[in-house]
C-alpha atoms as a PDB file:
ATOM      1  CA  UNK A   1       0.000   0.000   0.000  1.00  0.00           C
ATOM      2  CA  UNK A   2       0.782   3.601  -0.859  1.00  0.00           C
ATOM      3  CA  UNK A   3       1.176   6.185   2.085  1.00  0.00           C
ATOM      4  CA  UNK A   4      -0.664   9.578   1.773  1.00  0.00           C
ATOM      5  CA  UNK A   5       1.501  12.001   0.360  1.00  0.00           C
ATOM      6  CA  UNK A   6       3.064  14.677   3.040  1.00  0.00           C
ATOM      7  CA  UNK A   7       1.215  17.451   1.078  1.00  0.00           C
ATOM      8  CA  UNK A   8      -2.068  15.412   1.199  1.00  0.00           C
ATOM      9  CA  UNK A   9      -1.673  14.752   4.609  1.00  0.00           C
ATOM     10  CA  UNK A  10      -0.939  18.754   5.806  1.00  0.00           C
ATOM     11  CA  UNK A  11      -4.117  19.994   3.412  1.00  0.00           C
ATOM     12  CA  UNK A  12      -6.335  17.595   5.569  1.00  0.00           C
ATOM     13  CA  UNK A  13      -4.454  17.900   8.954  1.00  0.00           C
ATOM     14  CA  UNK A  14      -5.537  21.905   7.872  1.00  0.00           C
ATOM     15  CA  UNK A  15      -9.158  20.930   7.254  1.00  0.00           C
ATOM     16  CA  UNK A  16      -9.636  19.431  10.225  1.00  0.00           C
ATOM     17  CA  UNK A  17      -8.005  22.311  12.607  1.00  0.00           C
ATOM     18  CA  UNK A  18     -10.769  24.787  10.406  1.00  0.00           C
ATOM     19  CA  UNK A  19     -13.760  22.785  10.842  1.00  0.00           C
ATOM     20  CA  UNK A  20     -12.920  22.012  15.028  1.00  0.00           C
ATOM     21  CA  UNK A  21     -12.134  25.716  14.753  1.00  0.00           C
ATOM     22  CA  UNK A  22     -15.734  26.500  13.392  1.00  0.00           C
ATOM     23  CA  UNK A  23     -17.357  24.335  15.556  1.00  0.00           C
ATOM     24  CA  UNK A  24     -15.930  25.869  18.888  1.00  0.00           C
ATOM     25  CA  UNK A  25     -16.308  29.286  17.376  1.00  0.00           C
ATOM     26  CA  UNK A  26     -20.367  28.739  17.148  1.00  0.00           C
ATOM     27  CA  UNK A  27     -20.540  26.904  20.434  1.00  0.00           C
ATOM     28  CA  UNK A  28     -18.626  29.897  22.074  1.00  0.00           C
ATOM     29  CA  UNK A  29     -21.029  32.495  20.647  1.00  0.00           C
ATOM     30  CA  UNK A  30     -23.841  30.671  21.768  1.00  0.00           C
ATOM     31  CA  UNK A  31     -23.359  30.214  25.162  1.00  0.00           C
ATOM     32  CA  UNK A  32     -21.902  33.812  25.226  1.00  0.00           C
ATOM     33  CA  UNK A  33     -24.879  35.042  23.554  1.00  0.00           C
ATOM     34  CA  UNK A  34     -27.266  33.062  26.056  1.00  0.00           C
ATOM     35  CA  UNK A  35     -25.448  34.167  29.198  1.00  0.00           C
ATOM     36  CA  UNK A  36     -25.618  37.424  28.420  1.00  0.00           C
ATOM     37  CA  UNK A  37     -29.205  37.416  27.776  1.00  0.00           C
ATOM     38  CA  UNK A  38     -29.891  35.847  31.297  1.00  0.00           C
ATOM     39  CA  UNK A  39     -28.091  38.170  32.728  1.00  0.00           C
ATOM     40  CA  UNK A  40     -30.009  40.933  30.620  1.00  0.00           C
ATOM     41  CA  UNK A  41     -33.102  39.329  32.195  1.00  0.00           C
ATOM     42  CA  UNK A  42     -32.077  39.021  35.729  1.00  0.00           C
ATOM     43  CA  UNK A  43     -30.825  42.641  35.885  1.00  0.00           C
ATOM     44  CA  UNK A  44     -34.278  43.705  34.583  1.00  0.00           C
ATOM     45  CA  UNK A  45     -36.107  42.238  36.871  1.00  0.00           C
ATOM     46  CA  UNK A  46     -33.504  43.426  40.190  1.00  0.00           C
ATOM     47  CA  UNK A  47     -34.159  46.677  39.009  1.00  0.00           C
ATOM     48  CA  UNK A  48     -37.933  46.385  38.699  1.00  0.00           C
ATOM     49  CA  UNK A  49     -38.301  44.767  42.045  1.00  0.00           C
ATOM     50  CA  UNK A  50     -36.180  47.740  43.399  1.00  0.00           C
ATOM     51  CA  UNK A  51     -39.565  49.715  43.101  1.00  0.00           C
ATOM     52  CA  UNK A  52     -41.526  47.121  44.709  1.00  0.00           C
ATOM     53  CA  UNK A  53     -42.841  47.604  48.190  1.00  0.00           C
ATOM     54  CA  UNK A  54     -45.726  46.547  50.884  1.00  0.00           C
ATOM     55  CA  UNK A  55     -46.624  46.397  53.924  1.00  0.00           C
ATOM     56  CA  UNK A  56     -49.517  45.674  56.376  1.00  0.00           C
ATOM     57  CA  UNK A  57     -51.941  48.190  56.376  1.00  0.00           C
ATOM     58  CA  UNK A  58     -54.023  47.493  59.965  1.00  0.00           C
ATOM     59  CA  UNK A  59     -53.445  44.097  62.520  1.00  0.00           C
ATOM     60  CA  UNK A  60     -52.612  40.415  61.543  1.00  0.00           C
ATOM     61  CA  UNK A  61     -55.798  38.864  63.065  1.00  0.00           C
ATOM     62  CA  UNK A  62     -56.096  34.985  64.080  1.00  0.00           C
ATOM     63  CA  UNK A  63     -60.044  34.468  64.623  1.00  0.00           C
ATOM     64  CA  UNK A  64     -62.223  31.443  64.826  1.00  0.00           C
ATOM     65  CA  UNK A  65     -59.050  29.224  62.622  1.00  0.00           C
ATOM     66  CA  UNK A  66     -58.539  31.544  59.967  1.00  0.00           C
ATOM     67  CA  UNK A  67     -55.868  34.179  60.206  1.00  0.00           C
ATOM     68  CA  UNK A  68     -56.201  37.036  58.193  1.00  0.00           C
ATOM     69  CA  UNK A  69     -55.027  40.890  57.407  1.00  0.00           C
ATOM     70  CA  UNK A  70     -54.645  43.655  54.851  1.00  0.00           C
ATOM     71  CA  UNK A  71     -51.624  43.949  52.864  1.00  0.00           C
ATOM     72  CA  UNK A  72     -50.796  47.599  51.004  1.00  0.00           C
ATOM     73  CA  UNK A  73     -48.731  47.729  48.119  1.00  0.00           C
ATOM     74  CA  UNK A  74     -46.256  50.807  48.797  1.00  0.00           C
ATOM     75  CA  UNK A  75     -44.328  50.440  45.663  1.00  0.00           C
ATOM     76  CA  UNK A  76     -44.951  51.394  42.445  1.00  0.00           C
ATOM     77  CA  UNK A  77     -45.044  48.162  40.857  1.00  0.00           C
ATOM     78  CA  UNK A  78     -48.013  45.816  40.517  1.00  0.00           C
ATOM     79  CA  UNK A  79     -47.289  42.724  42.811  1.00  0.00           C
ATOM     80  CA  UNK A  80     -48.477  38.868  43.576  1.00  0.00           C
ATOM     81  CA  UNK A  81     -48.960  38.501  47.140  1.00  0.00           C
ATOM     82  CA  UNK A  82     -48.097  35.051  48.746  1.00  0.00           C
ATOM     83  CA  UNK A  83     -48.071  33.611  52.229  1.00  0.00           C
ATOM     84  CA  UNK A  84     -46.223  30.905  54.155  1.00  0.00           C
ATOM     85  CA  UNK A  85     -47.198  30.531  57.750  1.00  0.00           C
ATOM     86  CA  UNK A  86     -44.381  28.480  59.492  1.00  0.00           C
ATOM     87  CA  UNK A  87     -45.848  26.308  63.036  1.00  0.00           C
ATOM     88  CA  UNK A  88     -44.459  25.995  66.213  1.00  0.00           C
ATOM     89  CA  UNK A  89     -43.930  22.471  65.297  1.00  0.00           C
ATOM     90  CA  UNK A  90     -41.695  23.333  62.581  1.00  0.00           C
ATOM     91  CA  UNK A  91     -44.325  22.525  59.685  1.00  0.00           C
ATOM     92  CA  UNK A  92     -45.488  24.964  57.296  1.00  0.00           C
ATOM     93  CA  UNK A  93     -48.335  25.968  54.860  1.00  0.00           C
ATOM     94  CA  UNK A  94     -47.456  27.983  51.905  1.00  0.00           C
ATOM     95  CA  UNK A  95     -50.484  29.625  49.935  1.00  0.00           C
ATOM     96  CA  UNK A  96     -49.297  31.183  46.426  1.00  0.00           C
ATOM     97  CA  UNK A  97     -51.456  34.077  45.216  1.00  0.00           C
ATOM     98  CA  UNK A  98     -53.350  34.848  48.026  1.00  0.00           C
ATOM     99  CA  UNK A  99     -53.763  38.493  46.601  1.00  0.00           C
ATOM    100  CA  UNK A 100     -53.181  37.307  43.049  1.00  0.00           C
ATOM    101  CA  UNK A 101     -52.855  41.347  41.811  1.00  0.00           C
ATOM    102  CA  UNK A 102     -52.013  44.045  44.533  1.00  0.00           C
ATOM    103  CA  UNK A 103     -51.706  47.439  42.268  1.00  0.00           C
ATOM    104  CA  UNK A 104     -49.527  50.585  43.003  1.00  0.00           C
ATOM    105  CA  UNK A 105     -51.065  52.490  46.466  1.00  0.00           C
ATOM    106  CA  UNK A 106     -54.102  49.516  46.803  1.00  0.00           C
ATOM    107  CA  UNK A 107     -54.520  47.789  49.926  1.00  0.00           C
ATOM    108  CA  UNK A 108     -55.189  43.904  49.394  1.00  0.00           C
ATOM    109  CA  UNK A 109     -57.391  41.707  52.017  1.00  0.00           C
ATOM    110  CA  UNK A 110     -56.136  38.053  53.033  1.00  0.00           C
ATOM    111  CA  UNK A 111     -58.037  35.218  54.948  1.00  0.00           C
ATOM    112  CA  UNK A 112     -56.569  31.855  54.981  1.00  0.00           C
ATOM    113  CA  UNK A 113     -57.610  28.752  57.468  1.00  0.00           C
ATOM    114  CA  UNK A 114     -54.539  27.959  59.880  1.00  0.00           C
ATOM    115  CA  UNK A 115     -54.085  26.248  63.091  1.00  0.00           C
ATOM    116  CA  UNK A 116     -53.299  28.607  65.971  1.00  0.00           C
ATOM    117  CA  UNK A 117     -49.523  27.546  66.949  1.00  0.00           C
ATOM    118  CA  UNK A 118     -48.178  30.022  64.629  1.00  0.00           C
ATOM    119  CA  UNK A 119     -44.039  30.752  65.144  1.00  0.00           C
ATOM    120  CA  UNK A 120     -44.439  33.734  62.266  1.00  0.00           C
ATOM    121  CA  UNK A 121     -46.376  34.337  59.154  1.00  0.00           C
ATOM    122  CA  UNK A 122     -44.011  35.091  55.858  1.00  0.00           C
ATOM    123  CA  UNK A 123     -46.027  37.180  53.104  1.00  0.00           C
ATOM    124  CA  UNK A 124     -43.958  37.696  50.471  1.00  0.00           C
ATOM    125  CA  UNK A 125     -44.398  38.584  46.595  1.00  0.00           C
ATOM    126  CA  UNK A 126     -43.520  37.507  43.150  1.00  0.00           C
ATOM    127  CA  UNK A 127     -39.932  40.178  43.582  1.00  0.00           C
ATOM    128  CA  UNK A 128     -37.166  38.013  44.547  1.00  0.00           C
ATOM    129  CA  UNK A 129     -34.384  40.110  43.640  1.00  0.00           C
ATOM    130  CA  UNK A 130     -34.019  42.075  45.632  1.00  0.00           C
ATOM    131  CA  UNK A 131     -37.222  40.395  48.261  1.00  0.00           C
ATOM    132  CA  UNK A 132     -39.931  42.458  48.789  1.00  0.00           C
ATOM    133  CA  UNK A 133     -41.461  40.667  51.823  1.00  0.00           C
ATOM    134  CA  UNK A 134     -42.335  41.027  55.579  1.00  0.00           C
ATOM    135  CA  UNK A 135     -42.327  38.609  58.272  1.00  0.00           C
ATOM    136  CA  UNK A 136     -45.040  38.846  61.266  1.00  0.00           C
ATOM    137  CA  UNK A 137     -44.142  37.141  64.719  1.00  0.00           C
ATOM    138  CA  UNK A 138     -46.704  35.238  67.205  1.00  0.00           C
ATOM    139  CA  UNK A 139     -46.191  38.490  69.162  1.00  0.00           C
ATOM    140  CA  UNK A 140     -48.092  40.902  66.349  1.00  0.00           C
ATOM    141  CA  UNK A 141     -50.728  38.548  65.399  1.00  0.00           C
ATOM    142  CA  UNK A 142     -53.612  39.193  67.138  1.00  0.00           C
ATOM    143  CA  UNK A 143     -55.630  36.146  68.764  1.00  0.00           C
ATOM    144  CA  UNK A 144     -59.142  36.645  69.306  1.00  0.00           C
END
């Protein structure tokens, strides 16, 4: 048998080095192109949640096993209210759009059924970065 000759052999050893070339060249812009756009995304959204804001508007009330309370959006954002009411037991109950729509300045009403051995209620919103929550101890929940 004949060996490929050394100018065959260089042309394809040249072929090869373009095409791996190529193929790390569009991998590379891709994941450059999609980690950019995350980013992109994630800043957005820190800096739209930096206008978010709420807080309770009159008492945290625990009545007859529901506990309940107005929440007022002081941001100027719309906002997704949700809840998570953490026991003395260390269990929890989580309830995800309890005010499914709290607009800029509006004050949004809650009632959800609970046991009364609450440690702290956590009502929280769809803004995650940075959080736009508040946390309510046993000690500010009323108990009638």
């Amino acid at each position: 048998m004949k060996a490929i000759s050394p100018f065959i052999a260089e042309i394809l050893l040249i072929g090869l080095t373009i095409v791996i070339a190529g193929i790390i060249i569009t991998w590379g812009t891709g994941f450059t192109h999609t980690s950019t756009q995350t980013i992109e995304q994630q800043s957005g959204t820190q800096l739209i949640c930096s206008y978010g804001g709420i807080s309770i508007y009159d008492n945290i009330i625990y009545k007859d096993g529901y506990v309940s309370g107005y929440v007022i959006n002081t941001g100027n954002i719309p906002l997704k209210v949700n809840l998570q009411i953490v026991y003395d037991d260390g269990t929890s109950q989580e309830i995800l759009n309890v005010i499914p729509e709290l607009m800029q300045g509006n004050v949004g009403y809650f009632s959800v059924v609970a046991n009364p051995n609450i440690l702290f209620i956590l009502i929280y919103t769809n803004c995650t970065a940075p959080p736009v929550n508040i946390r309510i101890e046993k000690d500010e929940i009323i108990f009638e």
